[in-house]
PDB file of N, CA and C in Angstrom:
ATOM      1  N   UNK A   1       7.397 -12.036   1.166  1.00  0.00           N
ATOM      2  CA  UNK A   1       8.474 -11.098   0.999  1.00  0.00           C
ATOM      3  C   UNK A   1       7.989  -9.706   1.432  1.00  0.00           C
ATOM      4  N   UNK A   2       8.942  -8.793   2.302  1.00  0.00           N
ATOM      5  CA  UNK A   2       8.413  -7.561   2.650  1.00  0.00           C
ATOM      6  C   UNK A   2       8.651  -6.538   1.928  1.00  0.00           C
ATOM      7  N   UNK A   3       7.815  -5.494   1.201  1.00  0.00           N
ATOM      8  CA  UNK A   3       8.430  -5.191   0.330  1.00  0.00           C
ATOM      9  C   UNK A   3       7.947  -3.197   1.340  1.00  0.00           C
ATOM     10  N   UNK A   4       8.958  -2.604   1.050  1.00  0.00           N
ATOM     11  CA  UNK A   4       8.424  -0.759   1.732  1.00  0.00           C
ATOM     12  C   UNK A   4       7.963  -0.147   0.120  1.00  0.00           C
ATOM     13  N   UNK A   5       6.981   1.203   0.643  1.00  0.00           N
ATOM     14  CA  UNK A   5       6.594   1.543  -0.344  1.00  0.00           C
ATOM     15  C   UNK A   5       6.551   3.224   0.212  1.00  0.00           C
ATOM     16  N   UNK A   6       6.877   4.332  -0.356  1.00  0.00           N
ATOM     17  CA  UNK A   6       6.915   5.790  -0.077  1.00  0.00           C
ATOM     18  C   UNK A   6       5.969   5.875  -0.368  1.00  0.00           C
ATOM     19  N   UNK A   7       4.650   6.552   0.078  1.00  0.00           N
ATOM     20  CA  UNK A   7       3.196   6.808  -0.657  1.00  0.00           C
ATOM     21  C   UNK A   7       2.912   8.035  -0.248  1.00  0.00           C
ATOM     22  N   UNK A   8       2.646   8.914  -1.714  1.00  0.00           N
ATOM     23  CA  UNK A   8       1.993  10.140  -1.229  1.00  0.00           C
ATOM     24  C   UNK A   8       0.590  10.530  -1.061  1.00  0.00           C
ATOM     25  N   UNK A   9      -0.020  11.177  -0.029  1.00  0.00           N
ATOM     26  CA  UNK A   9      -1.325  11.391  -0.034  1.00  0.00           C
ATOM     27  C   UNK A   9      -2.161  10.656   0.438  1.00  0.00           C
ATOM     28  N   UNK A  10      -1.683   9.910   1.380  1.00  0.00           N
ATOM     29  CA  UNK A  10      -2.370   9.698   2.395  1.00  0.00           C
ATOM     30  C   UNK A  10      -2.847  10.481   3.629  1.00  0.00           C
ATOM     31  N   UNK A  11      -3.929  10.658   4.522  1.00  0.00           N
ATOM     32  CA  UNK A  11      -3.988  11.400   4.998  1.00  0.00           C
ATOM     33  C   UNK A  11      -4.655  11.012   6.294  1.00  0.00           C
ATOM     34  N   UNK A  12      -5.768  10.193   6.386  1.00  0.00           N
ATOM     35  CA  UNK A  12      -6.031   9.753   7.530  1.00  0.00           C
ATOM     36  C   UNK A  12      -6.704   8.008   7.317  1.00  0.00           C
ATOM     37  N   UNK A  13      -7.420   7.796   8.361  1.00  0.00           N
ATOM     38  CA  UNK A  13      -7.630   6.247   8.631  1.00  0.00           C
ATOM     39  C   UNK A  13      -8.289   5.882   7.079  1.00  0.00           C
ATOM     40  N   UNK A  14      -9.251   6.392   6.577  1.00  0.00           N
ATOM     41  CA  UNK A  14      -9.832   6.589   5.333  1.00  0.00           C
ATOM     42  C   UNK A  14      -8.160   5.918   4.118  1.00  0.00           C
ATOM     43  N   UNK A  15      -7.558   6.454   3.976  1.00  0.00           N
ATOM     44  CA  UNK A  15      -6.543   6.202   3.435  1.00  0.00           C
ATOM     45  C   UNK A  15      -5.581   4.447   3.556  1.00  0.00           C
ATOM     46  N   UNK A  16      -5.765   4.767   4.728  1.00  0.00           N
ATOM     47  CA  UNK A  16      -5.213   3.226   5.170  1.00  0.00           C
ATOM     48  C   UNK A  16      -6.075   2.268   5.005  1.00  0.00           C
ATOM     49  N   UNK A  17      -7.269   2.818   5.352  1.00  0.00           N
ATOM     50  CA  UNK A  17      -8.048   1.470   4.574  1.00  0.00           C
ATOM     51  C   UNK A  17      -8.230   1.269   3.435  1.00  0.00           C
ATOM     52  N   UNK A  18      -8.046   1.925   2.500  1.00  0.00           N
ATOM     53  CA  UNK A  18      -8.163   1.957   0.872  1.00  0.00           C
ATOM     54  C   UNK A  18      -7.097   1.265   0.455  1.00  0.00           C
ATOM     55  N   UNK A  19      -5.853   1.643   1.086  1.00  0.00           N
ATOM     56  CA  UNK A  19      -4.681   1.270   0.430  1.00  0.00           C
ATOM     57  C   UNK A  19      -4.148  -0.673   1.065  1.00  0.00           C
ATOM     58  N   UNK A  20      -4.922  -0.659   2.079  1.00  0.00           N
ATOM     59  CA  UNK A  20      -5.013  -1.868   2.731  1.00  0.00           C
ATOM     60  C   UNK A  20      -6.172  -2.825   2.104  1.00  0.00           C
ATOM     61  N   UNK A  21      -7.166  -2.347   1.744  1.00  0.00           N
ATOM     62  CA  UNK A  21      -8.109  -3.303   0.992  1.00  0.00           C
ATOM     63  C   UNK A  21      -7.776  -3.457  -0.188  1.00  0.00           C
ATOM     64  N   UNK A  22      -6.919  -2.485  -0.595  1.00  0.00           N
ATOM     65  CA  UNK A  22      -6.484  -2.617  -2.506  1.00  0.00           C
ATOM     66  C   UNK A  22      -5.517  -3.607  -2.751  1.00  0.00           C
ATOM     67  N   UNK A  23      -4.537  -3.737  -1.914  1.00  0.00           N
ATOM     68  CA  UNK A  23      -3.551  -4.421  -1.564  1.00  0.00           C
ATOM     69  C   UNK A  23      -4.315  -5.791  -1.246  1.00  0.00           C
ATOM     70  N   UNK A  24      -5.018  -6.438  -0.199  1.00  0.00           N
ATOM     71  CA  UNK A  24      -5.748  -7.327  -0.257  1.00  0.00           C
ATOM     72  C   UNK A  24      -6.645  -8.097  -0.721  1.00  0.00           C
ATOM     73  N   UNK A  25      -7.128  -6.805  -1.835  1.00  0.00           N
ATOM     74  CA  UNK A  25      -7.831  -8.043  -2.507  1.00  0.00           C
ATOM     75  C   UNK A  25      -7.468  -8.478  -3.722  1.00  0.00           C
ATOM     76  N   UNK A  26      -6.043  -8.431  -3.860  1.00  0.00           N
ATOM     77  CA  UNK A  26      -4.979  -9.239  -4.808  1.00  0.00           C
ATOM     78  C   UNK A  26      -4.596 -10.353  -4.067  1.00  0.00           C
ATOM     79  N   UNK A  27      -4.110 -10.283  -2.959  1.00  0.00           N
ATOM     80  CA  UNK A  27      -3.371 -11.048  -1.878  1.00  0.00           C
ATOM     81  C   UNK A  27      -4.351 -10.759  -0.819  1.00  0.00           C
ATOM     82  N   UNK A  28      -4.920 -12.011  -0.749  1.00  0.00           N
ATOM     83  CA  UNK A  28      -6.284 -12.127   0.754  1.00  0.00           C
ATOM     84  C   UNK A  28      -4.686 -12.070   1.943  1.00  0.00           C
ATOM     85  N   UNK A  29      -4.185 -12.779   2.046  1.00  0.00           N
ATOM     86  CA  UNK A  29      -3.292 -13.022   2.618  1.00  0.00           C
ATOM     87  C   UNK A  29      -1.912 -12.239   2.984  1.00  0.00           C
ATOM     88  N   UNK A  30      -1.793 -11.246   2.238  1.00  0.00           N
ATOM     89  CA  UNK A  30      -0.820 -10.086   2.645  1.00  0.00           C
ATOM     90  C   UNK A  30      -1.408  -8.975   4.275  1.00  0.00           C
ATOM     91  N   UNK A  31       0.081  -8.819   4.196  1.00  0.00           N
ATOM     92  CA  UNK A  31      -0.050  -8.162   5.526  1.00  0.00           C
ATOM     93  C   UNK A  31       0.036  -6.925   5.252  1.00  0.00           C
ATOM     94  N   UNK A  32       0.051  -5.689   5.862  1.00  0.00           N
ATOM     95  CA  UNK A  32      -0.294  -4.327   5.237  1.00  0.00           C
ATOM     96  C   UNK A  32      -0.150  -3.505   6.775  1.00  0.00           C
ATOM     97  N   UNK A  33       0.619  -2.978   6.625  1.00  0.00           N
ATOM     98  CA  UNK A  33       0.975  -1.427   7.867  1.00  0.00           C
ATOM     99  C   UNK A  33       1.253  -0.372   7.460  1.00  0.00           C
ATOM    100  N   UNK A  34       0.665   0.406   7.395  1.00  0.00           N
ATOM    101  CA  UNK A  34       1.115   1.930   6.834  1.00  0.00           C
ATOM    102  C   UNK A  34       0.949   2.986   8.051  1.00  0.00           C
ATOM    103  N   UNK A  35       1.909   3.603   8.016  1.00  0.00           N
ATOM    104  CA  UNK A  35       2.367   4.828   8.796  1.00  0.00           C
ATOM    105  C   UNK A  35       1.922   6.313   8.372  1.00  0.00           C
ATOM    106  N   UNK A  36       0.876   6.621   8.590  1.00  0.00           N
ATOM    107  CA  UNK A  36       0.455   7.888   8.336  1.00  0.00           C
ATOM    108  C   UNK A  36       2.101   9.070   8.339  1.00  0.00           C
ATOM    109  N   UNK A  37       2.393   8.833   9.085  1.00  0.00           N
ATOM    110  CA  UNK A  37       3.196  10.130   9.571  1.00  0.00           C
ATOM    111  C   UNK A  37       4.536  10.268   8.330  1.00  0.00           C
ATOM    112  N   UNK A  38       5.016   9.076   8.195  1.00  0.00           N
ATOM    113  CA  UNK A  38       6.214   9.154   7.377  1.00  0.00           C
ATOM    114  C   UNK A  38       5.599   8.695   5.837  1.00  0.00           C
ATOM    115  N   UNK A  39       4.232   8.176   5.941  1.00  0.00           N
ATOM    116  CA  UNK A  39       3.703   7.604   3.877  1.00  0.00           C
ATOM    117  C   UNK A  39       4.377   6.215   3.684  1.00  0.00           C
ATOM    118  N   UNK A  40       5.014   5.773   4.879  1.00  0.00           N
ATOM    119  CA  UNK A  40       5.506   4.521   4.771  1.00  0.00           C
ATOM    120  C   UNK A  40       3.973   3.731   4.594  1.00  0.00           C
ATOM    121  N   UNK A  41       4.151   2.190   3.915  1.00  0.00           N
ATOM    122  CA  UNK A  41       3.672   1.772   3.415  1.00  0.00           C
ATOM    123  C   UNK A  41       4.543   0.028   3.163  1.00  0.00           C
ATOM    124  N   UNK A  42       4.477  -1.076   4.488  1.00  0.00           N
ATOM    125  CA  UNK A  42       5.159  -1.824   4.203  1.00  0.00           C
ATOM    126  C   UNK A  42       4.100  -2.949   4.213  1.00  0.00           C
ATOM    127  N   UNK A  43       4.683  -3.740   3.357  1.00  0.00           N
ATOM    128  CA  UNK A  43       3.618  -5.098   2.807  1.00  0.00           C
ATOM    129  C   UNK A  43       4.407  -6.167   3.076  1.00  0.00           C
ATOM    130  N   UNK A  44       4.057  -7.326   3.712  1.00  0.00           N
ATOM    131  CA  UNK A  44       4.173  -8.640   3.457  1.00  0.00           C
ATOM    132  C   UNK A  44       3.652  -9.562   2.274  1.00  0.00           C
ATOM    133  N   UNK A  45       4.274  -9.977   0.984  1.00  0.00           N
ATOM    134  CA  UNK A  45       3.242 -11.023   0.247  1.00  0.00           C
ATOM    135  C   UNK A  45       3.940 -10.755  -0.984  1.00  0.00           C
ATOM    136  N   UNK A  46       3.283 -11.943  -1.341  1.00  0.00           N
ATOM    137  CA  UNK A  46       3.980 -12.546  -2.933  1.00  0.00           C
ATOM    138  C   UNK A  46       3.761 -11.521  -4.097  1.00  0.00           C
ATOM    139  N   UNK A  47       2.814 -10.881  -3.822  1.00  0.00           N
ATOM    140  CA  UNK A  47       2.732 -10.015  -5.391  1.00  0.00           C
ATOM    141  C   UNK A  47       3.993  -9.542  -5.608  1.00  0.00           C
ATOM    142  N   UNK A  48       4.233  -9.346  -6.595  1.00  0.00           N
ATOM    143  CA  UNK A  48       5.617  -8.450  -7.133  1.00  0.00           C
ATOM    144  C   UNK A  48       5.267  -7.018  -6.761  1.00  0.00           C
ATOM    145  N   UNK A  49       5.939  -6.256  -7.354  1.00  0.00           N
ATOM    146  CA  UNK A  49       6.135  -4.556  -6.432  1.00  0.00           C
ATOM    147  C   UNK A  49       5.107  -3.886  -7.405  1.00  0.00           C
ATOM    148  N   UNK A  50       5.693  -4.348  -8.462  1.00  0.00           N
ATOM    149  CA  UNK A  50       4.863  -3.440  -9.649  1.00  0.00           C
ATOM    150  C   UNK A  50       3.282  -3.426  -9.490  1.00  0.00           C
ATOM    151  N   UNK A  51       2.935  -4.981  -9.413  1.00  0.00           N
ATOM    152  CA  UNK A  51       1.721  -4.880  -8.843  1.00  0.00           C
ATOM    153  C   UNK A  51       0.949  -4.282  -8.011  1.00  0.00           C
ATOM    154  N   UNK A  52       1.459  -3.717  -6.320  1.00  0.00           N
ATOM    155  CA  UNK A  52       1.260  -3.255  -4.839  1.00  0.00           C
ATOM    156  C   UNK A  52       1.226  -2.122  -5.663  1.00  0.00           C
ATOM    157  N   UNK A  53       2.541  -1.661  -6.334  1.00  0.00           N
ATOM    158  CA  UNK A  53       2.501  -0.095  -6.235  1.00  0.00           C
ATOM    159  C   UNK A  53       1.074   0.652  -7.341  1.00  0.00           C
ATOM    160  N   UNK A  54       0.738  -0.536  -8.364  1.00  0.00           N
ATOM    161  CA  UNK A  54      -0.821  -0.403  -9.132  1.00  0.00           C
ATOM    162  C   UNK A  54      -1.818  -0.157  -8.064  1.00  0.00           C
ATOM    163  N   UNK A  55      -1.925  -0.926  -7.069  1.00  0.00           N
ATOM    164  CA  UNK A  55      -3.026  -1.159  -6.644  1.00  0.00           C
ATOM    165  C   UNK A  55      -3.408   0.446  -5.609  1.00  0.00           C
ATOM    166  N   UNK A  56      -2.048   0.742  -5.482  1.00  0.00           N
ATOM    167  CA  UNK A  56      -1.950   2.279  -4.501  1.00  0.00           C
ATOM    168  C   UNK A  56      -2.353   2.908  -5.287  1.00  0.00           C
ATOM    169  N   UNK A  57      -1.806   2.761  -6.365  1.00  0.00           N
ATOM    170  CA  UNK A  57      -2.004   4.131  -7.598  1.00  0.00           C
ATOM    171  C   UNK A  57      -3.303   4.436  -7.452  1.00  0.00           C
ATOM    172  N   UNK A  58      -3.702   3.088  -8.107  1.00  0.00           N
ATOM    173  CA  UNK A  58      -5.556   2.744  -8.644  1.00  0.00           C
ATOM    174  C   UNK A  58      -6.732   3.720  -7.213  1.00  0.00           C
ATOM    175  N   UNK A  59      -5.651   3.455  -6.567  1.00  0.00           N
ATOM    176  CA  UNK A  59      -6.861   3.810  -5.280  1.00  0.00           C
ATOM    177  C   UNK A  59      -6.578   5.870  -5.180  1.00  0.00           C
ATOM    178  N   UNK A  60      -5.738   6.236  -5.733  1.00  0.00           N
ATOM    179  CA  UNK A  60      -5.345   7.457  -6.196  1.00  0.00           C
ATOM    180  C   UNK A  60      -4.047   8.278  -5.163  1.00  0.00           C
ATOM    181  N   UNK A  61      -3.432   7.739  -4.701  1.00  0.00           N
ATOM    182  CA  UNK A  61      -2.159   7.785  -4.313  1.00  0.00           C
ATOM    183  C   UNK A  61      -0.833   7.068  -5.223  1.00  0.00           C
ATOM    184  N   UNK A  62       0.196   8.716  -4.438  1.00  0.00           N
ATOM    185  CA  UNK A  62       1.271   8.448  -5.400  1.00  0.00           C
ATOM    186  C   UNK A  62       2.606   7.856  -5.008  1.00  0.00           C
ATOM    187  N   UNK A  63       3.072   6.798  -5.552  1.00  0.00           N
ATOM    188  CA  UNK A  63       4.111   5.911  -5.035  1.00  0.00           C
ATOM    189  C   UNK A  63       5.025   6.706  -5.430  1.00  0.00           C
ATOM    190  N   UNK A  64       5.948   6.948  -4.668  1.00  0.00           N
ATOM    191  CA  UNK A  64       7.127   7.825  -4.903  1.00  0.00           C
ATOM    192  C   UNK A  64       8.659   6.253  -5.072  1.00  0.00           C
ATOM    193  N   UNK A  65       9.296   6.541  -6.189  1.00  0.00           N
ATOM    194  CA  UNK A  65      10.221   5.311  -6.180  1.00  0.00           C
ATOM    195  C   UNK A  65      11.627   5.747  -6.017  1.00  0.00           C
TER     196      UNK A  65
END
């Protein structure tokens, strides 16, 4: 399931990989694209939302809902 996510504070490649490994290593298997420019943040995979949007948090970015 694809789920979008608004994320604040991201800022460069550093970011995308944090928020892409946090995301993955719940779901080896999720897909993960994030858009620097707009904080978009779209996922492929079974976790529920609540979960994805923990795992952004955890990594210290803010999910805007």
């Amino acid at each position: 399931m694809q789920q979008v996510f608004k994320v604040q504070g991201m800022t460069c490649g550093h970011c995308v990989k944090a928020v892409t490994q946090a995301i993955q290593l719940l779901d080896q298997a999720a897909v993960v694209a994030v858009e620097l420019d707009s904080g978009k943040v779209v996922v492929d995979s079974t976790l529920a939302r609540e979960r994805i949007a923990e795992a952004i948090q955890d990594e210290g970015y803010s999910v805007v809902t």
